[in-house]
Protein backbone atom coordinates (compact mmCIF):
# COMPACT_ATOMS: atom_id res chain seq x y z
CA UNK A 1 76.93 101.41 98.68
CA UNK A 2 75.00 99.07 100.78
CA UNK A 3 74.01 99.53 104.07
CA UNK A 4 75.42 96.22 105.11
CA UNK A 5 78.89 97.89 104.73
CA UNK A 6 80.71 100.40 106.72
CA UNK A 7 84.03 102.18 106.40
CA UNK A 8 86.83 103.72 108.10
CA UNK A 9 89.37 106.42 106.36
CA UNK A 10 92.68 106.54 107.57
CA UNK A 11 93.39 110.13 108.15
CA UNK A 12 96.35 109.45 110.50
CA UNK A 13 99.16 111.69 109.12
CA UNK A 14 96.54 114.43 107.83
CA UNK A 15 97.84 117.59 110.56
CA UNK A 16 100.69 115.93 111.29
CA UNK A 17 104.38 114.69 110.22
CA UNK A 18 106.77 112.06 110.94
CA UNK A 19 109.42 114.41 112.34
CA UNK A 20 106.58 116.64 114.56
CA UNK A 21 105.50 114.13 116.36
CA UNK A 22 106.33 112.68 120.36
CA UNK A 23 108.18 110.09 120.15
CA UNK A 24 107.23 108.41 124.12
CA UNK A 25 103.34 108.06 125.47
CA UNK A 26 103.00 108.68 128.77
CA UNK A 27 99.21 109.55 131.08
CA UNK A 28 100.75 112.69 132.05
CA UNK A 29 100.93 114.07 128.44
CA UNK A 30 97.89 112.47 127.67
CA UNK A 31 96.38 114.18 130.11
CA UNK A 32 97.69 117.63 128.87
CA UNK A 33 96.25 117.08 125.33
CA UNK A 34 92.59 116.54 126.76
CA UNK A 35 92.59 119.54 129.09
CA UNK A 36 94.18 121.85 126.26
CA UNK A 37 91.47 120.68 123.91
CA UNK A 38 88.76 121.19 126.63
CA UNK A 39 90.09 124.58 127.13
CA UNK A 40 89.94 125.39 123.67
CA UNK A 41 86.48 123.70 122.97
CA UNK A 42 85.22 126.11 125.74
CA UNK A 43 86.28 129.26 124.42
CA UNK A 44 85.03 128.50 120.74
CA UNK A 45 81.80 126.86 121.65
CA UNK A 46 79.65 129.30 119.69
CA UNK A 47 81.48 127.99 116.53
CA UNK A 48 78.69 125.69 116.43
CA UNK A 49 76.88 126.13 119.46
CA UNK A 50 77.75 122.91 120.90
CA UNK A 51 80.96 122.14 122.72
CA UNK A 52 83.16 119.50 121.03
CA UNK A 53 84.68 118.21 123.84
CA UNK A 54 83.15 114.91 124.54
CA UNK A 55 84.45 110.93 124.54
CA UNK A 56 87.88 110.29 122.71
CA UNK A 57 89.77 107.48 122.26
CA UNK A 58 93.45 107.74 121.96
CA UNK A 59 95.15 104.42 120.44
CA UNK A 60 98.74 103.53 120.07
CA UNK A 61 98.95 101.47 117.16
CA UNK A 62 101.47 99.19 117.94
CA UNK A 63 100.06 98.19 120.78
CA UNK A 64 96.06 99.01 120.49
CA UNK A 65 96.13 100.23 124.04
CA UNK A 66 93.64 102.68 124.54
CA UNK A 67 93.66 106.27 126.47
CA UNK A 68 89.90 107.41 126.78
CA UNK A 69 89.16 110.70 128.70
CA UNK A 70 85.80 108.71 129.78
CA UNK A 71 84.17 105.53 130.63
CA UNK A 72 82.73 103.23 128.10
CA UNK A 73 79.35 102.32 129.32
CA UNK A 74 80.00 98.29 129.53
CA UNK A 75 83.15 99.20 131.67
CA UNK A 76 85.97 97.33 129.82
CA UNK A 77 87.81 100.39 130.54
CA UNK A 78 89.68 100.48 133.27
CA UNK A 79 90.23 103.99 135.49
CA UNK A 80 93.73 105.37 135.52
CA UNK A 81 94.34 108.64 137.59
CA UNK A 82 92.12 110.90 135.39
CA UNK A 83 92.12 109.07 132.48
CA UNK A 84 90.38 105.33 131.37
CA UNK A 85 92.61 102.53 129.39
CA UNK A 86 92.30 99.28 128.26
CA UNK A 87 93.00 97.23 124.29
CA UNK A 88 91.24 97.82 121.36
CA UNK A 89 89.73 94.67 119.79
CA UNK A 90 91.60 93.36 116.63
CA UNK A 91 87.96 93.73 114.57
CA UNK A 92 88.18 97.27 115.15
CA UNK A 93 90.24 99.21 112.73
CA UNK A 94 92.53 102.05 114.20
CA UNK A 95 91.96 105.49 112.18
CA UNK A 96 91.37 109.07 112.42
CA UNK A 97 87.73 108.96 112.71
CA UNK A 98 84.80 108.63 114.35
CA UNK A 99 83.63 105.17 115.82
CA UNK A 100 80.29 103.79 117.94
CA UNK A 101 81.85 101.50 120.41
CA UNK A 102 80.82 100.11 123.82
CA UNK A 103 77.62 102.30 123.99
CA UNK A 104 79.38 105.60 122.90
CA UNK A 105 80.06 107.64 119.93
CA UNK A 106 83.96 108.53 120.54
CA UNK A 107 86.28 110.57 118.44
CA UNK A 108 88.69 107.79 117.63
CA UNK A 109 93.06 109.21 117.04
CA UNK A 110 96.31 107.22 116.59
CA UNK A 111 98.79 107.80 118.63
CA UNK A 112 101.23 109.60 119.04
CA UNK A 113 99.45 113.04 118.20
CA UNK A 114 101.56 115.62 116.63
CA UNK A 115 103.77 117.32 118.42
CA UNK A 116 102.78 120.89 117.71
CA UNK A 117 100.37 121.83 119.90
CA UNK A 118 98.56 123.90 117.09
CA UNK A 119 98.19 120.95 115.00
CA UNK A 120 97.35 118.75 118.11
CA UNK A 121 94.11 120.26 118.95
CA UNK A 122 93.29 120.68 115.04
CA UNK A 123 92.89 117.39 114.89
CA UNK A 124 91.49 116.45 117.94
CA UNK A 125 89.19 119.18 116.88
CA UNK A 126 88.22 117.89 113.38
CA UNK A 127 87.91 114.10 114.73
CA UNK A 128 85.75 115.56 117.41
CA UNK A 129 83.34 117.55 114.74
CA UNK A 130 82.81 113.89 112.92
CA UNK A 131 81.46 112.72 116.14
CA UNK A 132 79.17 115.35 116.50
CA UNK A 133 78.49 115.62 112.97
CA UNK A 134 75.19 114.09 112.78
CA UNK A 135 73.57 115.75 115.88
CA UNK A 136 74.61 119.21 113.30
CA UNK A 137 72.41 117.38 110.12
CA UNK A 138 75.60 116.80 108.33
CA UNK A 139 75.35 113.05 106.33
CA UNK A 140 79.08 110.75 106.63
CA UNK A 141 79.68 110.82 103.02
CA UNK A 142 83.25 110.24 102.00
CA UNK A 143 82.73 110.74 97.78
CA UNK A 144 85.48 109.51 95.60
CA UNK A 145 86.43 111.99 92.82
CA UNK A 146 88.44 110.24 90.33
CA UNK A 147 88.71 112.76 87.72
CA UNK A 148 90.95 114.70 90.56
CA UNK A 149 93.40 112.15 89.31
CA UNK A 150 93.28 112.99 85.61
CA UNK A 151 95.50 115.63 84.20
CA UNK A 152 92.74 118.16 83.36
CA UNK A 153 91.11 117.88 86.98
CA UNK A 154 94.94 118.03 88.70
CA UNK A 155 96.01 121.21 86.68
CA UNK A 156 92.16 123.22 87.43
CA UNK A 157 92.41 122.03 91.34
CA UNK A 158 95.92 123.19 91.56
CA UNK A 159 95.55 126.75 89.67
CA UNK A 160 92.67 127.09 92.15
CA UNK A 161 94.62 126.24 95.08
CA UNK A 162 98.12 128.54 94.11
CA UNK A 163 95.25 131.16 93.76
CA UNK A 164 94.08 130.51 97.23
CA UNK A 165 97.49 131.16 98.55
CA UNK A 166 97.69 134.53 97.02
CA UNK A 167 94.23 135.38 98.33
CA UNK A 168 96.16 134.04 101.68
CA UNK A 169 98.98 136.49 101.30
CA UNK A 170 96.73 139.29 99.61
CA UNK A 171 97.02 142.82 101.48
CA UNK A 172 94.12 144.63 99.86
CA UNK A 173 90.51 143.38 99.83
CA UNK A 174 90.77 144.47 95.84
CA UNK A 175 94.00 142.25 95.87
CA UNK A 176 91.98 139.34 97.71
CA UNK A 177 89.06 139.67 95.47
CA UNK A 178 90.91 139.09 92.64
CA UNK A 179 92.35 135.85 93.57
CA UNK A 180 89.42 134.90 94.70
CA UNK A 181 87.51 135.67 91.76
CA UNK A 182 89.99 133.16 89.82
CA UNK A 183 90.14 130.58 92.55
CA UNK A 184 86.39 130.15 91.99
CA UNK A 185 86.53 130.63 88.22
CA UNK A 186 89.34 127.40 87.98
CA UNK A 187 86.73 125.57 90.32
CA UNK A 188 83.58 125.94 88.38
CA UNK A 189 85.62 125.41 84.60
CA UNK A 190 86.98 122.17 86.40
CA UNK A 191 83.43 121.23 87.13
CA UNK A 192 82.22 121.94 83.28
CA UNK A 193 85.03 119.78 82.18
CA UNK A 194 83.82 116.47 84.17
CA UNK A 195 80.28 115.98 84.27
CA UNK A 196 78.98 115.39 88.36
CA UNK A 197 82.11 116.82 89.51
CA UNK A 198 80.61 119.47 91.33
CA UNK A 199 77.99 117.57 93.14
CA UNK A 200 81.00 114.79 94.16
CA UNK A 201 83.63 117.30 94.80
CA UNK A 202 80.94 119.04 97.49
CA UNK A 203 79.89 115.75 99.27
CA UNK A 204 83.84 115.40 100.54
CA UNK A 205 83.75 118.90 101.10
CA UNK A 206 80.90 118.86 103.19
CA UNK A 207 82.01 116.42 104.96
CA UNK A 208 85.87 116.51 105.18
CA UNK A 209 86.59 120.35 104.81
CA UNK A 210 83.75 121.49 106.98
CA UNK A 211 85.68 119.43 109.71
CA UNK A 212 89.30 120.88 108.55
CA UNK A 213 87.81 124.47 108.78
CA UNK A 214 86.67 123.64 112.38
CA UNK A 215 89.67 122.51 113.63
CA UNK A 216 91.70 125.74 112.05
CA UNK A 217 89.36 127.81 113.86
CA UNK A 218 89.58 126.30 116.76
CA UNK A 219 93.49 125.49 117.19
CA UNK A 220 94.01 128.85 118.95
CA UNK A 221 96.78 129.68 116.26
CA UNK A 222 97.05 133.78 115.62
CA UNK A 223 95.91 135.45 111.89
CA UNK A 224 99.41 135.06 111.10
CA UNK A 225 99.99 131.78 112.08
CA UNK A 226 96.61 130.80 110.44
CA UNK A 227 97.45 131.83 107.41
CA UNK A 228 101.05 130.52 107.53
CA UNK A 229 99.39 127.24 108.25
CA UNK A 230 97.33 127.09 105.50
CA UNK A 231 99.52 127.98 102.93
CA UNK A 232 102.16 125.76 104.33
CA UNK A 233 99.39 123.03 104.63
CA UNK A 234 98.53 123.44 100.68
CA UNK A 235 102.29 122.75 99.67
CA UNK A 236 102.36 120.21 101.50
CA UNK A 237 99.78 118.70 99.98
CA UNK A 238 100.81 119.16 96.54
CA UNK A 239 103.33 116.49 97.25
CA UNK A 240 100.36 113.45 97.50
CA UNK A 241 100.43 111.14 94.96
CA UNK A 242 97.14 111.59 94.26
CA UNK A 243 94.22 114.20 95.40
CA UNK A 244 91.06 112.44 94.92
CA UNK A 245 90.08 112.00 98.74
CA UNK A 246 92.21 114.92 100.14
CA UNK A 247 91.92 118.14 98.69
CA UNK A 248 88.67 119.07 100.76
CA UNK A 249 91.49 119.48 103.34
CA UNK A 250 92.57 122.43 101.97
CA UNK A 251 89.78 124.38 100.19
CA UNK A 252 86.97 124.65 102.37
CA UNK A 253 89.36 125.87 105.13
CA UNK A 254 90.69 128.82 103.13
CA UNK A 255 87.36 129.64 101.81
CA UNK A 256 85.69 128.87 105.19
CA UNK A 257 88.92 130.94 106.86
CA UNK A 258 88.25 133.92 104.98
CA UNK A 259 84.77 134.26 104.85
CA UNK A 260 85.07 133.83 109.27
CA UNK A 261 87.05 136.61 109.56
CA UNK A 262 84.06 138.25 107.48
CA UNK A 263 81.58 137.20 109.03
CA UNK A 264 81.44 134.25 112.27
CA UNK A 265 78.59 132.39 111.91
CA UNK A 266 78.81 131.46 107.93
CA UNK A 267 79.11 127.73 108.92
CA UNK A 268 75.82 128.04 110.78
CA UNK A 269 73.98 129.00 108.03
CA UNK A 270 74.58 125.41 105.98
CA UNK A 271 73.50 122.16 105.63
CA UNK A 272 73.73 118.70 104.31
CA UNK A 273 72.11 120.27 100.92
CA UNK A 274 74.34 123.15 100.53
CA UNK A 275 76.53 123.81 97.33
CA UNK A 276 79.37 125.39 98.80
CA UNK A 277 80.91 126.35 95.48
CA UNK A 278 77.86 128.53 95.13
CA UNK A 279 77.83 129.44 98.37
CA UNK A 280 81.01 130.82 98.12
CA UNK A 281 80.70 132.69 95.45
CA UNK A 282 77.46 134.08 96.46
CA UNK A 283 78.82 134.73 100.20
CA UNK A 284 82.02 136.70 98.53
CA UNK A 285 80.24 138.22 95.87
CA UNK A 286 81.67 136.70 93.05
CA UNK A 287 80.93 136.92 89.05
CA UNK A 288 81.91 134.22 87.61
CA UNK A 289 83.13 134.92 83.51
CA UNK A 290 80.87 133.87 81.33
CA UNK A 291 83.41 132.17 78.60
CA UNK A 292 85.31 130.38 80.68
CA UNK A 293 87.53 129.05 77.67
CA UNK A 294 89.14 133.02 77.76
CA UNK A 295 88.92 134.18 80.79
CA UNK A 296 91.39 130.60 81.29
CA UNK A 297 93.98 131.77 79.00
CA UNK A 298 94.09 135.12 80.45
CA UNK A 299 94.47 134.02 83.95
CA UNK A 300 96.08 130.91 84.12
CA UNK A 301 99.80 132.65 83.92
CA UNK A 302 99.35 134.74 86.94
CA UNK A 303 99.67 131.09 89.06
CA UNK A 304 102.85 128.83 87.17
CA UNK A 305 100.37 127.94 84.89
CA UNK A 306 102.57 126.72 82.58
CA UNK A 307 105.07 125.23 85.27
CA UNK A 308 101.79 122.59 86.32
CA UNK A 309 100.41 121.81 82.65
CA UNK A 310 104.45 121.00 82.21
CA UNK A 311 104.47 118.68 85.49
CA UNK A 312 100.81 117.36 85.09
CA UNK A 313 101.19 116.32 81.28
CA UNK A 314 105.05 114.25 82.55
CA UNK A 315 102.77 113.11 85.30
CA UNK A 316 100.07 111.75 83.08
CA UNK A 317 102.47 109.32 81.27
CA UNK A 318 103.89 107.79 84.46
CA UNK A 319 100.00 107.04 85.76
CA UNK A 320 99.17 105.19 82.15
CA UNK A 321 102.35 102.89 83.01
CA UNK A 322 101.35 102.57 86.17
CA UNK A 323 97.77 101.61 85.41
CA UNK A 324 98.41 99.29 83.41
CA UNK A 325 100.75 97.10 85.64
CA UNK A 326 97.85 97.44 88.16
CA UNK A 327 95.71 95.89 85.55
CA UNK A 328 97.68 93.17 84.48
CA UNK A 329 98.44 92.44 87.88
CA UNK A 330 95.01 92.55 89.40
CA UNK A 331 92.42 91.67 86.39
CA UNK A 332 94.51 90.37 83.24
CA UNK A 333 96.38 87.61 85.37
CA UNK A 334 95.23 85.20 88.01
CA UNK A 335 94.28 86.96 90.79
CA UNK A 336 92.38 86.46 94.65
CA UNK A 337 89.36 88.28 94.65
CA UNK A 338 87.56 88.24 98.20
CA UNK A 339 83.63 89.25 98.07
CA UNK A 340 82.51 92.04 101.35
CA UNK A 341 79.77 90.35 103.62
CA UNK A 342 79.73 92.97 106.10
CA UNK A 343 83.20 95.38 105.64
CA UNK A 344 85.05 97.53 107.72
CA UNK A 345 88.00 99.07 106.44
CA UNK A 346 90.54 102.04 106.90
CA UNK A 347 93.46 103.50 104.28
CA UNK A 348 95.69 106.37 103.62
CA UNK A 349 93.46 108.16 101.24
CA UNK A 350 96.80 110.17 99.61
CA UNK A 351 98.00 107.50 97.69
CA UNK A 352 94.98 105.64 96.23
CA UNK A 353 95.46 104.97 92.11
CA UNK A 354 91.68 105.08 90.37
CA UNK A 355 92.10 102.33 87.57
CA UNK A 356 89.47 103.65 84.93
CA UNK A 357 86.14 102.08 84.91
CA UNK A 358 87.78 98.90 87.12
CA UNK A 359 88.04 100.52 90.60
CA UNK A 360 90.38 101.80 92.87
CA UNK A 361 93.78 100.35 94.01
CA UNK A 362 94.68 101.07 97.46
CA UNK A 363 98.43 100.63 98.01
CA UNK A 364 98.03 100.15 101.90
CA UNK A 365 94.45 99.03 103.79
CA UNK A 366 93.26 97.47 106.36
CA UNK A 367 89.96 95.51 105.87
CA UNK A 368 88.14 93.33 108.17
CA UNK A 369 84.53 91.28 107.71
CA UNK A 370 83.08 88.08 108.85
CA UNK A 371 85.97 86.26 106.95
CA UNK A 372 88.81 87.77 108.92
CA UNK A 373 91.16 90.48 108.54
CA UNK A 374 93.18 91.53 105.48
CA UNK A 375 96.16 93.87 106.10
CA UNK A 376 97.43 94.88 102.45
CA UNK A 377 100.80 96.94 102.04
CA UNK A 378 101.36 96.52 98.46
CA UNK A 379 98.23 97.46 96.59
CA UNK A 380 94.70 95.89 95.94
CA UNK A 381 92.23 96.83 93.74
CA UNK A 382 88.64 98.37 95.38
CA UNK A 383 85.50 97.28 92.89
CA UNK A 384 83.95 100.14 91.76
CA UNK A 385 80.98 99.77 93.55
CA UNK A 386 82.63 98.78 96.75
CA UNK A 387 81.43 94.77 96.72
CA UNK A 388 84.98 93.20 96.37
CA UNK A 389 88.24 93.49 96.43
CA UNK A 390 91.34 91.67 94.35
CA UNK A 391 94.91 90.92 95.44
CA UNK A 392 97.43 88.99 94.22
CA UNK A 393 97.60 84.77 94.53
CA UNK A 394 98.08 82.82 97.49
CA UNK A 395 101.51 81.81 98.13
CA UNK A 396 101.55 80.65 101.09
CA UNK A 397 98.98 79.14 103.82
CA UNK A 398 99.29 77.65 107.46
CA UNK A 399 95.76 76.85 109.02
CA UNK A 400 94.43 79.83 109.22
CA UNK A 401 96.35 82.30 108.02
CA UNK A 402 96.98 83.38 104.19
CA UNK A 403 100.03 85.40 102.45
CA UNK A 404 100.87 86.66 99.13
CA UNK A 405 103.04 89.66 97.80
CA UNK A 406 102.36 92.15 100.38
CA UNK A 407 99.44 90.66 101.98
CA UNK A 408 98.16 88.68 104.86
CA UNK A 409 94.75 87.41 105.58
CA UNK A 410 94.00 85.62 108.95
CA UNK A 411 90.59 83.60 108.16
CA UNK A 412 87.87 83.55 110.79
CA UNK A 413 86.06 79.67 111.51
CA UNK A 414 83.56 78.61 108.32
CA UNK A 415 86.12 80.13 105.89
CA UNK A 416 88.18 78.63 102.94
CA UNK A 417 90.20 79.43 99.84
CA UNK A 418 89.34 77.45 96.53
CA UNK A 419 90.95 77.97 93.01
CA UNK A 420 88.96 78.17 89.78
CA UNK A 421 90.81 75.91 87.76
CA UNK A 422 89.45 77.63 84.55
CA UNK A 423 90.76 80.98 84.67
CA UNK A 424 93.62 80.45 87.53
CA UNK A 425 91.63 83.04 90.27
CA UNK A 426 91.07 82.26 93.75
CA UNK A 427 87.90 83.19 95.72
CA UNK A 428 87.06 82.83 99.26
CA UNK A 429 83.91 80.72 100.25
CA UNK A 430 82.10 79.95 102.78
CA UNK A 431 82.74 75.80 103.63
């Protein structure tokens, strides 16, 4: 990717769901959220020796008002009672993340948070570890992993994951070892099926589950809620359309989970280079089979086995159909194809569609560049190597602002649309 772009993922109903969450904003729960978080960054401060606890920015979507528990250091904030508010500028995507902005790193959430108070400092906690995250040596690295969304890769990741939730619910350590032993043995056959797998699989990890495993640890929820939690949080995840960008979310934390309650500091002891798979297996003293083709067979009945290959091979003809209206619709006919200068973008990374060797389509996203801004709620294809991005025609155009099927682009000054009467695309130029 080049350096000349940057990205945003849009994380906002990871930790949370529509029925969990509070409905009104008001500075007096606001204000609650921040001091529970600072209470709980306190008491788990040796989780990475640091405390987490430092600028946030709360944003309510509809509105882009902002609730910051600090100053900005140009002062566009303005001070209310304990807290500091102001609007978010339109160039500035809204997403679960972390963001530089007015002379601050800030751990940037959409409002409203959820309404458990569990999940509410989870995921002030995880946003909060991604603003820290390079002070710790860990790189940003948000690694696609397409083959996730082929049927081999979908029926490996979820054997491993229905064998996490026994290990979850095991009551012996011989019981737990077992599972675990299998968990890891699906993960590493799933990385001999698709070459670089493992290497892309751990960059997303590193980055996305070390963060999900720090806000589980540090949401002050009991063993038993903990493990409730997790198991709950992997069913729930099962339902996502697709897994390529979120099933970090739910491995390193059960790994990470049960190797804490061996052992504290495990997550001290990595870096930016680490494999966890290896680590893992090394760290829970693993032996891996050597033929995985029959240790496979043996094992894959204990977990439905046969229940996902059933669901997974149904699910495999539905994606073909669907790929191939996405293809038609975004490379066979005329399409708009819009070139990145210098991107910013955020998306719902649970729904995204890999098309082959063509890209990505993203159903919903949010891009903006020098251009303008591009708000997208009916798909759009992402280049594979992240220069460009194709919608659907024009259909309609006042001054400066663009539509087509579930799409509108407001053009920033220098900017127009021209057709390629050849081959019926559009493009956007500079004038």
């Amino acid at each position: 990717m080049r350096q000349s772009i940057i990205f945003l993922i849009l994380f906002s109903l990871f930790g949370q769901s529509v029925t969990g969450q509070i409905k009104t904003i008001s500075i007096d729960s606001i204000s609650v959220f921040y001091n529970e978080f600072k209470t709980e960054s306190k008491k788990n401060i040796e989780l990475w020796n640091k405390d987490l606890y430092g600028p946030i920015l709360l944003i309510d979507p509809k509105t882009r008002e902002i609730f910051a528990n600090e100053a900005d250091e140009n002062n566009i904030l303005k001070s209310e009672g304990n807290l500091y508010t102001g609007v978010l500028p339109d160039k500035i995507n809204i997403a679960n993340t972390a963001v530089n902005w007015n002379g601050k790193r800030w751990a940037m959430m959409m409002l409203p948070l959820p309404e458990n108070k569990y999940d509410r400092i989870g995921l002030l906690a995880h946003e909060s570890f991604h603003r820290i995250q390079p002070l710790l040596g860990f790189e940003l690295n948000n690694a696609e992993n397409n083959h996730l969304d082929q049927k081999e890769g979908r029926i490996y990741l979820r054997l491993e994951l229905e064998a996490l939730k026994k290990a979850l619910r095991a009551v012996s350590e011989k019981e737990l070892q077992k599972h675990l032993i299998n968990a890891l043995t699906f993960r590493k056959y799933r990385h001999s099926l698709y070459k670089g797998s493992d290497a892309s699989e751990n960059l997303l990890e590193l980055n996305e589950g070390i963060a999900e495993f720090t806000g589980v640890i540090m949401s002050g929820r009991t063993k038993e809620q903990t493990l409730l939690s997790l198991i709950n949080g992997i069913d729930d995840f099962l339902n996502n359309p697709t897994f390529v960008r979120s099933f970090a979310y739910h491995t390193v934390p059960v790994y990470g989970y049960l190797l804490y309650n061996k052992g504290k500091s495990w997550n001290k002891k990595i870096t930016a280079k680490t494999d966890l798979s290896n680590y893992f297996i090394d760290a829970f003293d693993v032996k891996i089979p050597t033929y995985f083709n029959n240790a496979i067979k043996k094992i894959t009945g204990y977990y439905n086995g046969s229940v996902i290959i059933e669901e997974e091979t149904k699910r495999e003809e539905k994606t073909k159909r669907l790929i191939a209206e996405y293809k038609s619709k975004f490379i066979d006919k005329s399409h708009f194809e819009i070139k990145f200068e210098k991107m910013n973008i955020s998306f719902d990374p649970r729904n995204i569609i890999p098309i082959e060797d063509k890209g990505t389509v993203y159903p919903n996203i949010r891009v903006t560049d020098k251009w303008g801004i591009l708000t997208v709620e009916k798909g759009a294809l992402m280049s594979q190597n992240w220069d460009k991005i194709s919608i659907s025609v024009p259909l309609k155009t006042e001054d400066k602002n663009v539509s087509g099927d579930g799409w509108f682009l407001e053009l920033a000054d220098g900017y127009e649309i021209r057709k390629n009467e050849t081959n019926g695309n559009y493009v956007l130029v500079k004038k």
